[in-house]
C-alpha atoms as a PDB file:
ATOM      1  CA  UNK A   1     -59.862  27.007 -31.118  1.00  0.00           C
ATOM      2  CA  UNK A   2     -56.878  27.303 -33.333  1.00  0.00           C
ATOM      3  CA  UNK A   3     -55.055  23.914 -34.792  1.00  0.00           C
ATOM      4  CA  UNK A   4     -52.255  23.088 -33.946  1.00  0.00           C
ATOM      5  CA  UNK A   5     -49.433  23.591 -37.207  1.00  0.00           C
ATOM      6  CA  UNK A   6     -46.842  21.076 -38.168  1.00  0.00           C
ATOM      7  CA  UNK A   7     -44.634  23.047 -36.145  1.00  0.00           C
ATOM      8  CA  UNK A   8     -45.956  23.585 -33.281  1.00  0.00           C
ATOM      9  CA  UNK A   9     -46.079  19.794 -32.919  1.00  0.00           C
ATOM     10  CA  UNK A  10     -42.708  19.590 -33.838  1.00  0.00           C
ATOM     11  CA  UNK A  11     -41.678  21.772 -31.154  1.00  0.00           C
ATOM     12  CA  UNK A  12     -43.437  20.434 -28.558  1.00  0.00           C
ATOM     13  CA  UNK A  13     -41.603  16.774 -29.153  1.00  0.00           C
ATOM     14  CA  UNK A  14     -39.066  18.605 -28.885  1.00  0.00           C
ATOM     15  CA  UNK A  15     -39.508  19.875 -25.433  1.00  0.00           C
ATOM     16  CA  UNK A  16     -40.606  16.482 -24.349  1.00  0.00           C
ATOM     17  CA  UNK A  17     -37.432  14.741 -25.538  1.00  0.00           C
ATOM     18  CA  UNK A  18     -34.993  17.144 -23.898  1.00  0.00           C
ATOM     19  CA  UNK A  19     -36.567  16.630 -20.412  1.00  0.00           C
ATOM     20  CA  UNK A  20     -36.584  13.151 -21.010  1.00  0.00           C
ATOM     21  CA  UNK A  21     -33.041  13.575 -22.210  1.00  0.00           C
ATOM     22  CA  UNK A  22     -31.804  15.534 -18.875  1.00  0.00           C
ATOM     23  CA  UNK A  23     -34.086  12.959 -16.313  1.00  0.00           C
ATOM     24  CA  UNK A  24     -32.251  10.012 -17.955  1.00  0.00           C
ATOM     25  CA  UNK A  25     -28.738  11.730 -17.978  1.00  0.00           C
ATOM     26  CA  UNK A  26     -29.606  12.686 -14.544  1.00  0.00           C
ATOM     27  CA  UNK A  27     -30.228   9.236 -13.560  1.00  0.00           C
ATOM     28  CA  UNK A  28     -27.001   7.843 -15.351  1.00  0.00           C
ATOM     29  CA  UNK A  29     -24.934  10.666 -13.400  1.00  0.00           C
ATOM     30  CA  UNK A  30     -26.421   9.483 -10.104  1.00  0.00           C
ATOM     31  CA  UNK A  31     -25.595   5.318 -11.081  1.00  0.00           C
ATOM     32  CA  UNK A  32     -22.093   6.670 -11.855  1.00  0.00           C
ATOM     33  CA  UNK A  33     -21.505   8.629  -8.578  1.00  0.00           C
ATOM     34  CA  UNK A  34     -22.717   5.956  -6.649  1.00  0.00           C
ATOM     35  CA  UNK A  35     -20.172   3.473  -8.145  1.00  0.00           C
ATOM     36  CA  UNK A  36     -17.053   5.837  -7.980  1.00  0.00           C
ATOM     37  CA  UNK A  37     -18.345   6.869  -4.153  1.00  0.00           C
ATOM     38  CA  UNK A  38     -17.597   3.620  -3.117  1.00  0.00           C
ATOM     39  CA  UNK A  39     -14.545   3.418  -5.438  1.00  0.00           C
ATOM     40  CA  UNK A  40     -13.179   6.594  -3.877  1.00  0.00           C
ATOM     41  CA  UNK A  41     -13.827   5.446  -0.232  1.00  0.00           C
ATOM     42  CA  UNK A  42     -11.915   2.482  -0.984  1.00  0.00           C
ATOM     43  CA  UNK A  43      -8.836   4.413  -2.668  1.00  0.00           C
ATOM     44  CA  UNK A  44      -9.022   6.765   0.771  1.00  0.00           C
ATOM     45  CA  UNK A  45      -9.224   3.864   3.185  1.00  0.00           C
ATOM     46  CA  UNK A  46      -5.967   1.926   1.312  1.00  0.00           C
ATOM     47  CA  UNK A  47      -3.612   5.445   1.589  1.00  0.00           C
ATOM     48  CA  UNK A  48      -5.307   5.574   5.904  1.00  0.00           C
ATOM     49  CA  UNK A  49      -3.685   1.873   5.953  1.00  0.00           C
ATOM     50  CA  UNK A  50      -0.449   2.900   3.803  1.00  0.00           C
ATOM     51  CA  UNK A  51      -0.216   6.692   6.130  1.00  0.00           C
ATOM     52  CA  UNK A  52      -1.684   5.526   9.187  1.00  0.00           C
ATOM     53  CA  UNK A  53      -0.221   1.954   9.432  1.00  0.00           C
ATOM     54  CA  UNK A  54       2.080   0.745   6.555  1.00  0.00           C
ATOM     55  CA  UNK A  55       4.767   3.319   6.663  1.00  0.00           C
ATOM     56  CA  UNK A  56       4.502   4.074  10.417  1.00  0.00           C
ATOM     57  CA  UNK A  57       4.690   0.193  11.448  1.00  0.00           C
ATOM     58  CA  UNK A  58       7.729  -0.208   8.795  1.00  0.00           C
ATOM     59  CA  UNK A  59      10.074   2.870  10.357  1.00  0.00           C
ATOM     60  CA  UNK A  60       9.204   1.022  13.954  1.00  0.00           C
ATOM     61  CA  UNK A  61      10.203  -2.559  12.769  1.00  0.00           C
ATOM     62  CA  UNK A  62      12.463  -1.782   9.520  1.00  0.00           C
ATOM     63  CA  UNK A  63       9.808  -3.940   7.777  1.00  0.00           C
ATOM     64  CA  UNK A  64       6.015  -3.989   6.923  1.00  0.00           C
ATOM     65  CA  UNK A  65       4.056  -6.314   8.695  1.00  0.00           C
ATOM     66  CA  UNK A  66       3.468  -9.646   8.177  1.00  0.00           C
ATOM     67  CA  UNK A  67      -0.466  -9.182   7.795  1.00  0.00           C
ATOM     68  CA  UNK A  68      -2.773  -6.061   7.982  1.00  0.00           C
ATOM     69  CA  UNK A  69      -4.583  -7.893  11.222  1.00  0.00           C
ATOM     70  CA  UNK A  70      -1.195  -6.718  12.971  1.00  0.00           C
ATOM     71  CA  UNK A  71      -1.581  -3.317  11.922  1.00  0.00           C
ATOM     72  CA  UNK A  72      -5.440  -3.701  13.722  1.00  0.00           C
ATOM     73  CA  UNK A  73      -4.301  -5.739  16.693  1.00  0.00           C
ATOM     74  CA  UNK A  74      -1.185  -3.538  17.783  1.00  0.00           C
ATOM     75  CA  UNK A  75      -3.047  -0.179  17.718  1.00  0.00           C
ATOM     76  CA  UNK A  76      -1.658   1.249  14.349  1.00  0.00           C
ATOM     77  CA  UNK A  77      -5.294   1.944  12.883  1.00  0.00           C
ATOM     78  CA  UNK A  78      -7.945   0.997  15.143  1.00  0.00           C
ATOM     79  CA  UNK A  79     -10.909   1.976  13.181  1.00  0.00           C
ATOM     80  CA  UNK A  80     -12.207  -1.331  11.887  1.00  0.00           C
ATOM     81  CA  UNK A  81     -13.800   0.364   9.075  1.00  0.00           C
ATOM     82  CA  UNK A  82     -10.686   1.363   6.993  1.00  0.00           C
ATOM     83  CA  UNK A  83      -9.731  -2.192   6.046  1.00  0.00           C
ATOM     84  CA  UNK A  84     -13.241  -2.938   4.027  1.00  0.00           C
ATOM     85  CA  UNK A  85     -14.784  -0.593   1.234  1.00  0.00           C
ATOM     86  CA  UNK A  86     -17.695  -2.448   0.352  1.00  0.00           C
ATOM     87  CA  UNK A  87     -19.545  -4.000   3.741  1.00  0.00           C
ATOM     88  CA  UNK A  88     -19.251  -2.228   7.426  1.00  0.00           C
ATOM     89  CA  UNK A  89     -16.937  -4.199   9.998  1.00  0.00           C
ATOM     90  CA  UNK A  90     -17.840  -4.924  13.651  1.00  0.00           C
ATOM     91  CA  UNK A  91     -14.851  -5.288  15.354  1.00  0.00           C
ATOM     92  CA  UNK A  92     -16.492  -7.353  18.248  1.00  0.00           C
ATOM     93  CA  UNK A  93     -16.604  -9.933  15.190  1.00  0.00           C
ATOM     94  CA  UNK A  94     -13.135 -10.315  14.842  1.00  0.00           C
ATOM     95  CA  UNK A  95     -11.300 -12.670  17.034  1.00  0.00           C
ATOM     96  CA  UNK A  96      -9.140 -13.878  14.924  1.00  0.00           C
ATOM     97  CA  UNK A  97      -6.675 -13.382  11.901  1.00  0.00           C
ATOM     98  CA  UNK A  98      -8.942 -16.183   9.786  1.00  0.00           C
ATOM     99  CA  UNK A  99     -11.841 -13.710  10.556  1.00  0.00           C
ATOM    100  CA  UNK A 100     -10.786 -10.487   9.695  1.00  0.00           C
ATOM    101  CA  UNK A 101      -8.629 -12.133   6.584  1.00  0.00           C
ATOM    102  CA  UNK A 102     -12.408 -13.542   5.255  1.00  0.00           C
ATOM    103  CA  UNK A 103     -13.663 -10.009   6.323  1.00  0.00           C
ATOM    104  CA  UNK A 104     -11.016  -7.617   5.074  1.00  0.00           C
ATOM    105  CA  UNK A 105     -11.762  -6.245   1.306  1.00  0.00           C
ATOM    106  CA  UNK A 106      -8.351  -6.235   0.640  1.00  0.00           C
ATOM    107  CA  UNK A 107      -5.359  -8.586  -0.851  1.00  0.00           C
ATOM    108  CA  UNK A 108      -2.086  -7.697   1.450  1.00  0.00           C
ATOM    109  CA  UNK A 109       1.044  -8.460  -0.352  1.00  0.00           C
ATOM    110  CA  UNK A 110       3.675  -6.747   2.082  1.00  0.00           C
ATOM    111  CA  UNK A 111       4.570  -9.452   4.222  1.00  0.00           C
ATOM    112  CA  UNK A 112       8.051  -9.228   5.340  1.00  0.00           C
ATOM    113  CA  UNK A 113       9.085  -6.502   2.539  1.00  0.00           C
ATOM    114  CA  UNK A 114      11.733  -3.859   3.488  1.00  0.00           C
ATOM    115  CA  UNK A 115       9.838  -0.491   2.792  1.00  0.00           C
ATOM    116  CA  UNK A 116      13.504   1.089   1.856  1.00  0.00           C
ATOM    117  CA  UNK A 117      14.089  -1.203  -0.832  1.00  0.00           C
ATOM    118  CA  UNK A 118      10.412  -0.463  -2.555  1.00  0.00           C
ATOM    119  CA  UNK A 119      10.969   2.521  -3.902  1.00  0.00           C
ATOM    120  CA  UNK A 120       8.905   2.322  -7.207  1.00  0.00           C
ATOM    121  CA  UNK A 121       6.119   1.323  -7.766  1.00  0.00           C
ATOM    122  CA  UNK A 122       6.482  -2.449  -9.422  1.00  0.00           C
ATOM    123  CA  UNK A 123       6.188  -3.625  -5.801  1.00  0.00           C
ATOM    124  CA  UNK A 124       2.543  -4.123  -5.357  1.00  0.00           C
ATOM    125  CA  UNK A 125       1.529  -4.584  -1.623  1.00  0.00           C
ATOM    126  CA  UNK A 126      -2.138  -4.082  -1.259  1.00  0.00           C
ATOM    127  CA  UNK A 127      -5.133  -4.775  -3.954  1.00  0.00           C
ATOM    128  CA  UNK A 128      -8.810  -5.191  -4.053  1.00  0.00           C
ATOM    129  CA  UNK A 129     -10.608  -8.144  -4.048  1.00  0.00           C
ATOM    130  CA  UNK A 130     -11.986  -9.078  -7.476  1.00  0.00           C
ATOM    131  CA  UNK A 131     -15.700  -8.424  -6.482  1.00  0.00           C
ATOM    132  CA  UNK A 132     -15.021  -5.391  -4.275  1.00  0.00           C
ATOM    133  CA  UNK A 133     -16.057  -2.899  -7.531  1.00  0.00           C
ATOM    134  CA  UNK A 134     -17.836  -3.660 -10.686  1.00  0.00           C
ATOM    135  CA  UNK A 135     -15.485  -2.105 -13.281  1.00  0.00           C
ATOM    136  CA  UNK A 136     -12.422  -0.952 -11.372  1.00  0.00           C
ATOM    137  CA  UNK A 137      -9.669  -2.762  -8.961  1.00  0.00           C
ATOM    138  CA  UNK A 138      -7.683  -0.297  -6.812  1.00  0.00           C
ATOM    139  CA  UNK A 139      -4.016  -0.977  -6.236  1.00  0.00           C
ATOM    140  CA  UNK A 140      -1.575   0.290  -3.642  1.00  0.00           C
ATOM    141  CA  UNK A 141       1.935  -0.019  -4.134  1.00  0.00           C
ATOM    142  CA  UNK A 142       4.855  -0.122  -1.547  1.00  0.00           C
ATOM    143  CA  UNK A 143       5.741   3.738  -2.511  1.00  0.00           C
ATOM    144  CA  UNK A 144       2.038   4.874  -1.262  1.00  0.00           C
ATOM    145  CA  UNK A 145       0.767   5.148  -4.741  1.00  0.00           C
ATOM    146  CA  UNK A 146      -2.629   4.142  -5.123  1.00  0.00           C
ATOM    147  CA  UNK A 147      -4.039   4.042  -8.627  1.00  0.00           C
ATOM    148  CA  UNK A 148      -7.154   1.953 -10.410  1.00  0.00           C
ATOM    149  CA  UNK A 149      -6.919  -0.639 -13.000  1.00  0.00           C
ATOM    150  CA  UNK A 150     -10.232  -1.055 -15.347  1.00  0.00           C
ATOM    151  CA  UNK A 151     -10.847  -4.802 -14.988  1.00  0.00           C
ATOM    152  CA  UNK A 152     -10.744  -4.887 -19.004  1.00  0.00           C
ATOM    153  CA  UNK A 153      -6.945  -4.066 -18.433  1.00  0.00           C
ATOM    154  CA  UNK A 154      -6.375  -6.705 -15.581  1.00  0.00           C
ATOM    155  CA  UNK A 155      -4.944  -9.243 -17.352  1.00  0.00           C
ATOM    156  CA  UNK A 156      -2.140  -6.767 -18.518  1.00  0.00           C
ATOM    157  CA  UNK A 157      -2.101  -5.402 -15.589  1.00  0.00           C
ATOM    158  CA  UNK A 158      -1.320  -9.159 -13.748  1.00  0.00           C
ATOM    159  CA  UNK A 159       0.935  -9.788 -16.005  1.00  0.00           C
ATOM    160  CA  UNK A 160       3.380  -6.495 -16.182  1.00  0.00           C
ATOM    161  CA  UNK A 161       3.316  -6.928 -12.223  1.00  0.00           C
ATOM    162  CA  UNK A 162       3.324 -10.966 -12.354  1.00  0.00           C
ATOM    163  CA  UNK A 163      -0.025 -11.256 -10.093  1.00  0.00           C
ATOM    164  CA  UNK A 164      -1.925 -14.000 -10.127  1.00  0.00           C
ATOM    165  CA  UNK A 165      -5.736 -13.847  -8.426  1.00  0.00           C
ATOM    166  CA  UNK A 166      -6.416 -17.457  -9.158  1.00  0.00           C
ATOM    167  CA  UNK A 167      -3.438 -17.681  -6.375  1.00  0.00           C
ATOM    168  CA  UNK A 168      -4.781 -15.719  -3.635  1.00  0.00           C
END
């Protein structure tokens, strides 16, 4: 039996740190999808409300509505599921505005706003709740823009926009 040289070792530590190296990066890539899944859902469920109920209940009324349950209640977007990111909705559980307020992921901000005066985007009118994502808080302004603040930037972000979260 032949022994084994110096680098012959060498290169078989070698071979066992690279698949340890692409198992753990493999792993990290999987935590990361799963996190920016549900961040992505989120984004896509806050332009259904904007496309699907926003802008079409603001060219019926001239306004936006004075909660999202109205968007719910009067048929705009009837699938439960678009107004939460991070738990499913039964809609047989929601009897009331209170209800789907606690329920709803979401912070609406439109009430009452004229969609033809909110042209840009310093008119924010629909945000995450702070615990909906770990590192990211998506925001939907009255222009359909949706975009996602890193929670190390909120407090710029609140202020530039003059939000307050200890207020809602």
């Amino acid at each position: 039996m032949k022994r084994l040289t110096i680098l012959s070792i060498f290169l078989i530590c070698l071979i066992i740190c690279i698949v340890i190296a692409g198992i753990y990066q493999a792993h990290v890539r999987k935590i990361e999808r799963k996190y920016n899944v549900s961040a992505y859902n989120c984004m896509s469920n806050m332009k259904t409300i904007y496309d699907q109920g926003l802008s079409k209940y603001a060219h019926d009324n001239r306004c936006f509505p004075d909660s999202l349950y109205e968007l719910f209640k009067q048929g705009y977007i009837s699938d439960i599921s678009k107004f939460s990111c991070v738990k499913p909705l039964n809609s047989s559980l929601i009897t009331s505005q209170e209800q789907f307020n606690e329920l709803c992921d979401y912070i609406y901000l439109g009430k009452g706003r004229k969609p033809e005066h909110e042209k840009s985007e310093s008119a924010i009118i629909l945000i995450d709740k702070m615990n909906n994502h770990k590192m990211i808080i998506n925001v939907l302004f009255a222009n359909g823009v949706c975009t996602e603040i890193k929670k190390k930037n909120l407090d710029a972000f609140c202020k530039e926009y003059n939000f307050d979260y200890n207020q809602r």
